[in-house]
Protein backbone atom coordinates (compact mmCIF):
# COMPACT_ATOMS: atom_id res chain seq x y z
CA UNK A 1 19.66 -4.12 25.95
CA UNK A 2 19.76 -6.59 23.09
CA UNK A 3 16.46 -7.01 23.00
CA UNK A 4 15.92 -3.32 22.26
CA UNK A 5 18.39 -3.17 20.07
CA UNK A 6 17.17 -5.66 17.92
CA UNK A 7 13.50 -3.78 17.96
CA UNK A 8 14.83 -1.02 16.85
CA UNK A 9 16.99 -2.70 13.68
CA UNK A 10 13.65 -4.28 13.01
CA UNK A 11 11.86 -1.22 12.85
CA UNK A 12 14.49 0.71 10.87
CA UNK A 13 14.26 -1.93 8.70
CA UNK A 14 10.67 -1.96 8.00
CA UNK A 15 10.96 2.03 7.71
CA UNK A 16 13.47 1.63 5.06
CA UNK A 17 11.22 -0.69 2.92
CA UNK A 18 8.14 1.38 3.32
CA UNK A 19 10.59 4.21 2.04
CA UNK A 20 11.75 2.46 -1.02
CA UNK A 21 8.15 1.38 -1.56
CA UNK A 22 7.00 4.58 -1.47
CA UNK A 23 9.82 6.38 -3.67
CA UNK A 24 9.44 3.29 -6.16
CA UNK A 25 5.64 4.14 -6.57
CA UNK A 26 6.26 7.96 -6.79
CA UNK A 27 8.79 7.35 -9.66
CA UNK A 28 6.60 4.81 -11.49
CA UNK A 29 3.98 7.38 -11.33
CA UNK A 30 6.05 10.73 -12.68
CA UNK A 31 4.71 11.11 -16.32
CA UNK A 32 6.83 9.90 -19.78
CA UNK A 33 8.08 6.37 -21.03
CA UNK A 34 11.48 4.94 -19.93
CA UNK A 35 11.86 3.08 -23.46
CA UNK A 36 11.42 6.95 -24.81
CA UNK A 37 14.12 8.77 -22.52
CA UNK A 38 16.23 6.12 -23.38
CA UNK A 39 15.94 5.16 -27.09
CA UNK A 40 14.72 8.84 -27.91
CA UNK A 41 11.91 10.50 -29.08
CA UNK A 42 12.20 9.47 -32.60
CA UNK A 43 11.04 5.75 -31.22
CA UNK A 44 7.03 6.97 -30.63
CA UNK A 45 7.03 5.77 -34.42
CA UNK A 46 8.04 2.26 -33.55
CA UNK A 47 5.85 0.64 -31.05
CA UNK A 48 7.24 -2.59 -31.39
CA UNK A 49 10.36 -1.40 -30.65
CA UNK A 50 8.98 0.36 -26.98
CA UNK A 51 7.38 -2.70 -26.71
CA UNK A 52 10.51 -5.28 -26.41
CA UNK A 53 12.25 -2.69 -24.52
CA UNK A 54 9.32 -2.77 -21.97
CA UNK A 55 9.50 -6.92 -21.68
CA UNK A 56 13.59 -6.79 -21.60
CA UNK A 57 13.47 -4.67 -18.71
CA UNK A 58 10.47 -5.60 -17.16
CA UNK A 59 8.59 -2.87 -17.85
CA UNK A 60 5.52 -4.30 -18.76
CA UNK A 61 5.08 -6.37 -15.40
CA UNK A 62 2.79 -4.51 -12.76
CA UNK A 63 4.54 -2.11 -10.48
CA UNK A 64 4.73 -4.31 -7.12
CA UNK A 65 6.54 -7.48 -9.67
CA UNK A 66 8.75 -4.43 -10.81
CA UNK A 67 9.63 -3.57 -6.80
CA UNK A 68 10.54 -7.00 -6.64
CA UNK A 69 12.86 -7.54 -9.15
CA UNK A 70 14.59 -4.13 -8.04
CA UNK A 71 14.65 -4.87 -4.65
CA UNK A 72 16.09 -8.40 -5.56
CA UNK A 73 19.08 -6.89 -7.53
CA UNK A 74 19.39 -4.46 -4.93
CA UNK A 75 20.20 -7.45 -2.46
CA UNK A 76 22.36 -8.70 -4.84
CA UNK A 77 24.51 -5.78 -4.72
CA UNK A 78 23.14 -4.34 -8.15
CA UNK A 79 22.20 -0.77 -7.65
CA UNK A 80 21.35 -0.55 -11.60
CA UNK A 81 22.54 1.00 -14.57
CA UNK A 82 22.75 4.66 -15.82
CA UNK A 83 21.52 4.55 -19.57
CA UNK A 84 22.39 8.30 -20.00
CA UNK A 85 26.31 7.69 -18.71
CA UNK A 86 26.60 4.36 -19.71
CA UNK A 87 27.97 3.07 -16.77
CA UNK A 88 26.72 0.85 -13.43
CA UNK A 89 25.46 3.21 -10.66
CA UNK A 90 28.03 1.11 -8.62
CA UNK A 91 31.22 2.23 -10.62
CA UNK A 92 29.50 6.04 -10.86
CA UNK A 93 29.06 6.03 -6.56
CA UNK A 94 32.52 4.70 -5.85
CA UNK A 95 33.85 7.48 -7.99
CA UNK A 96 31.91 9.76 -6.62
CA UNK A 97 32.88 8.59 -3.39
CA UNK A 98 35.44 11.04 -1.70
CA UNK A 99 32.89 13.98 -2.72
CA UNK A 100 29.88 11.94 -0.77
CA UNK A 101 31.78 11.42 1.92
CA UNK A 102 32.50 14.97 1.99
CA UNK A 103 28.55 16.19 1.88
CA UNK A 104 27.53 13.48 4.38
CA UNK A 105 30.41 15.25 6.47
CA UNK A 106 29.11 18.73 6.26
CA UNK A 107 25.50 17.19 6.45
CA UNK A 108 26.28 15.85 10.15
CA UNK A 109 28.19 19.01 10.75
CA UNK A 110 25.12 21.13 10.16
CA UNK A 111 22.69 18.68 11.99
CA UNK A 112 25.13 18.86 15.01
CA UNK A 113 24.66 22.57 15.22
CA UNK A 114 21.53 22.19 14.89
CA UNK A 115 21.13 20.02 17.64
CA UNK A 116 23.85 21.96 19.77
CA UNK A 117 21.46 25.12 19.58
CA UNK A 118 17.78 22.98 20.06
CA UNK A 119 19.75 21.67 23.23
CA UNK A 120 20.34 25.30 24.43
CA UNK A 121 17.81 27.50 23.72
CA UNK A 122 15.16 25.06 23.03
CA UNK A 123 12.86 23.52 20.78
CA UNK A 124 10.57 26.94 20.64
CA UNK A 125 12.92 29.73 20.04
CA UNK A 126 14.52 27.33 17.45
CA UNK A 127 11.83 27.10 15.61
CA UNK A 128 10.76 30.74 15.93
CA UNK A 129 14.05 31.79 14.62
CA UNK A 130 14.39 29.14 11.38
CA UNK A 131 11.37 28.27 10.49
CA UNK A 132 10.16 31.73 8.78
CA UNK A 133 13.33 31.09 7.18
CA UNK A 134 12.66 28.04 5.79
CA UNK A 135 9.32 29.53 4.83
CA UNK A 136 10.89 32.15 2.72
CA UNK A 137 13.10 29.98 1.17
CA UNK A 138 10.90 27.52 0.12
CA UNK A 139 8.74 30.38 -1.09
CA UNK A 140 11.07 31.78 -3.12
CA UNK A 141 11.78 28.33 -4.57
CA UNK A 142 8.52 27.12 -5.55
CA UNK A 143 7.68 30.70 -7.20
CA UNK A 144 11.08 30.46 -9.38
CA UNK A 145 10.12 26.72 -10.59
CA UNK A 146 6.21 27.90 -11.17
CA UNK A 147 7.75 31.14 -13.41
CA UNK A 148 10.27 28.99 -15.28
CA UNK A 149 7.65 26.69 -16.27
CA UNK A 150 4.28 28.43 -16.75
CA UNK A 151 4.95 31.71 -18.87
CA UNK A 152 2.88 33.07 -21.78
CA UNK A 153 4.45 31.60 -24.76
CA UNK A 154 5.99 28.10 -23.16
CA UNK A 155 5.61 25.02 -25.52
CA UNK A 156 3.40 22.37 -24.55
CA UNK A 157 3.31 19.03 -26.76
CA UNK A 158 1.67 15.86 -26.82
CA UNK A 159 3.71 12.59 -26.76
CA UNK A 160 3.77 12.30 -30.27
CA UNK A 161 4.67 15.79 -31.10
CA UNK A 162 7.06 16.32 -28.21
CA UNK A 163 11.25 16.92 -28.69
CA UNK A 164 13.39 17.34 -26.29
CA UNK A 165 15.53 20.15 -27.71
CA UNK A 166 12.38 22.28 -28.43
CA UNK A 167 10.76 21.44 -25.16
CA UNK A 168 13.82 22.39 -23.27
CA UNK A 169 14.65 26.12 -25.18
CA UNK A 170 11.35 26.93 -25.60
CA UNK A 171 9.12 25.11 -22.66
CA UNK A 172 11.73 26.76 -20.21
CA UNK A 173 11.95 30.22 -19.60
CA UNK A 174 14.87 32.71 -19.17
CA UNK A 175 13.80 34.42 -16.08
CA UNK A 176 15.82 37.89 -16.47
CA UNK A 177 16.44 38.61 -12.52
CA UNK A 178 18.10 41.98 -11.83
CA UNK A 179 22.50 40.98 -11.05
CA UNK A 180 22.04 40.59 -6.66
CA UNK A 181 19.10 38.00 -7.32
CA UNK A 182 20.84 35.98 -10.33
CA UNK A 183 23.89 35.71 -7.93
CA UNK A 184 21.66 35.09 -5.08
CA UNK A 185 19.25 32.58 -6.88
CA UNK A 186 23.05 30.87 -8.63
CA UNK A 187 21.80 31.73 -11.88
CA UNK A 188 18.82 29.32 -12.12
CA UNK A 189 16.89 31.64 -14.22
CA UNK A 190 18.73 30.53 -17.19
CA UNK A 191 16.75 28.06 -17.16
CA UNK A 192 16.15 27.30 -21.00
CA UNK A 193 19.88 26.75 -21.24
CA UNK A 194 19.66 24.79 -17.84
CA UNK A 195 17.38 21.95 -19.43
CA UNK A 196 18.93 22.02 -23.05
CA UNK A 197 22.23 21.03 -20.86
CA UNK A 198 21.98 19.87 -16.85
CA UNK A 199 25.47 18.91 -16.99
CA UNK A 200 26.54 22.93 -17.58
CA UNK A 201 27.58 24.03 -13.99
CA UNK A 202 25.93 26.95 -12.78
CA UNK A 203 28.54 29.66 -12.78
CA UNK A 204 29.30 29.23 -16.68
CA UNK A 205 25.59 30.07 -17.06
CA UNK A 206 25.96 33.68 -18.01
CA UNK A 207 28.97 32.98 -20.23
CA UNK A 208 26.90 30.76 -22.52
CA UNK A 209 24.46 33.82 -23.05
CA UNK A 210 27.43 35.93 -23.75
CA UNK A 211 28.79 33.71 -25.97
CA UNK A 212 25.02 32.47 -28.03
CA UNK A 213 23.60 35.90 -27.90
CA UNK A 214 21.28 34.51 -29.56
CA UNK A 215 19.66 32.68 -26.32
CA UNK A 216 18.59 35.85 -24.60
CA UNK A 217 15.78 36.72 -26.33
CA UNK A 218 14.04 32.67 -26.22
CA UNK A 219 11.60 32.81 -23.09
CA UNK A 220 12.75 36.16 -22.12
CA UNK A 221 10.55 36.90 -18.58
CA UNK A 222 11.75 39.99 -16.44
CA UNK A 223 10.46 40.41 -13.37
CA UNK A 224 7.34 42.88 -14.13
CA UNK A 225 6.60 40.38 -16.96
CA UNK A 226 6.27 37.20 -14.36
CA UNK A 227 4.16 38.82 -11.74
CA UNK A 228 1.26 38.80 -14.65
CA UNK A 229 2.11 35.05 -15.31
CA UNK A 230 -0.05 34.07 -12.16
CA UNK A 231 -3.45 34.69 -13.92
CA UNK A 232 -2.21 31.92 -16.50
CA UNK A 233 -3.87 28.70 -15.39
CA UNK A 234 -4.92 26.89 -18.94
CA UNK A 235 -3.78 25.70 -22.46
CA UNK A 236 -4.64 27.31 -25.04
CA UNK A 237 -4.72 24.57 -28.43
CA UNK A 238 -5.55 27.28 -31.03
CA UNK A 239 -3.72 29.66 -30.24
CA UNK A 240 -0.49 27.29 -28.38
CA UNK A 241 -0.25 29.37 -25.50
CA UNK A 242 -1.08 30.04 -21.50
CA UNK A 243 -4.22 31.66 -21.06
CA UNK A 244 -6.54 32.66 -17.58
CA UNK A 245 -9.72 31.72 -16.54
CA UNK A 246 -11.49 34.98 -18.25
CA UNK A 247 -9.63 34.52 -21.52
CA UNK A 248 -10.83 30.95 -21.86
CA UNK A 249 -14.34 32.51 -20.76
CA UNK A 250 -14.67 35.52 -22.77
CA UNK A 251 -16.41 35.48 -25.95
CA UNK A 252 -13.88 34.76 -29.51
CA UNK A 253 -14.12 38.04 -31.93
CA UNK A 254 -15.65 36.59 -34.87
């Protein structure tokens, strides 16, 4: 018994570092500049600058030295710092921790239903039942993030030329769902508004376009207006918008 107990620590534990491994590599490899996010866009102009930020925080190093140095604090107890709140992940978790407790609560709630109905009507019918589900939602969700992203008129910017304000009102569209599906979608259409501030919950949404009027109209994609978004594949330099296939083909009026 203790011997396949401690088999089975072993291989959690190698399963755990494969995980981090792999999630460390995935970040490294999302697109932008740490020393940017943090020290703002305004610091493209000083490379020296992104340059000692990169050596402070080991930046610079290749990514497995990097994994090392985070997995050592991470033994240490040091789970890192959050530049944006100014404050150690440590302190933001442990206030944050009656609320995690809670969603890891519901989370093995919902697993143990799960498992209550696999164990009675079986793997199969389970599946039958929830997975179209699943398939629907997940639908659903990756055609709201492709329509919030790739519209007509979005903004597109090199490094240089990119700022966060104007990539967040204008690169992000306000997806103008008919009432049921802005309830049913928790108003993630206002999504221009979404990425000029995360931090807005999602029920005061609607009150900031009552109260800015003036945000309605940036982005503005109803429904009709998104289903001819699909054909829009490539980005147009001259004339700084999404384009299809044939438009990039077809012969320029002279």
């Amino acid at each position: 018994m203790i011997g396949f107990l401690v088999r089975r620590l072993l291989q959690a534990a190698v399963v755990v570092l494969l995980v981090t491994m792999i999630t460390f590599i995935l970040l490294r490899a999302i697109p932008g500049n740490v020393a940017v996010a943090v020290l703002g866009p305004a610091s493209y102009r000083n490379p020296q600058v992104l340059a000692a930020f990169d050596r402070e925080y080991g930046f610079d190093r290749p990514w497995f030295d990097q994994y090392l140095l985070w997995l050592g604090h991470l033994l240490q107890g040091n789970l890192g710092f959050s530049w944006t709140l100014d404050q150690s992940v440590s302190s933001l978790l442990g206030s944050h921790l009656p609320k995690t407790i809670w969603l890891v609560g519901v989370s093995v709630a919902i697993a143990l239903v799960v498992a209550i109905l696999v164990w009675f009507i079986g793997i199969k019918a389970f599946l039958l039942v929830h997975l179209p589900i699943m398939l629907l939602a997940a639908s659903a969700g990756v055609w709201l993030f492709y329509m919030q992203h790739q519209f007509e008129h979005t903004v597109w910017a090199r490094d240089g030329e990119w700022r966060l304000h104007d990539a967040a009102l204008w690169g992000s569209s306000h997806y103008d769902l008919p009432s049921f599906l802005c309830w049913f979608t928790a108003n993630i259409g206002v999504h221009h508004v979404h990425h000029l501030s995360s931090r807005i919950p999602y029920y005061r949404l609607p009150e900031v376009l009552r109260d800015h009027p003036e945000l309605r109209a940036i982005g503005r994609l109803t429904l009709l207006e998104s289903l001819r978004c699909v054909r829009l594949a490539l980005w147009d330099e001259e004339r700084n918008r999404l384009v299809s296939f044939r438009e990039i083909t077809a012969p320029h009026p002279r």
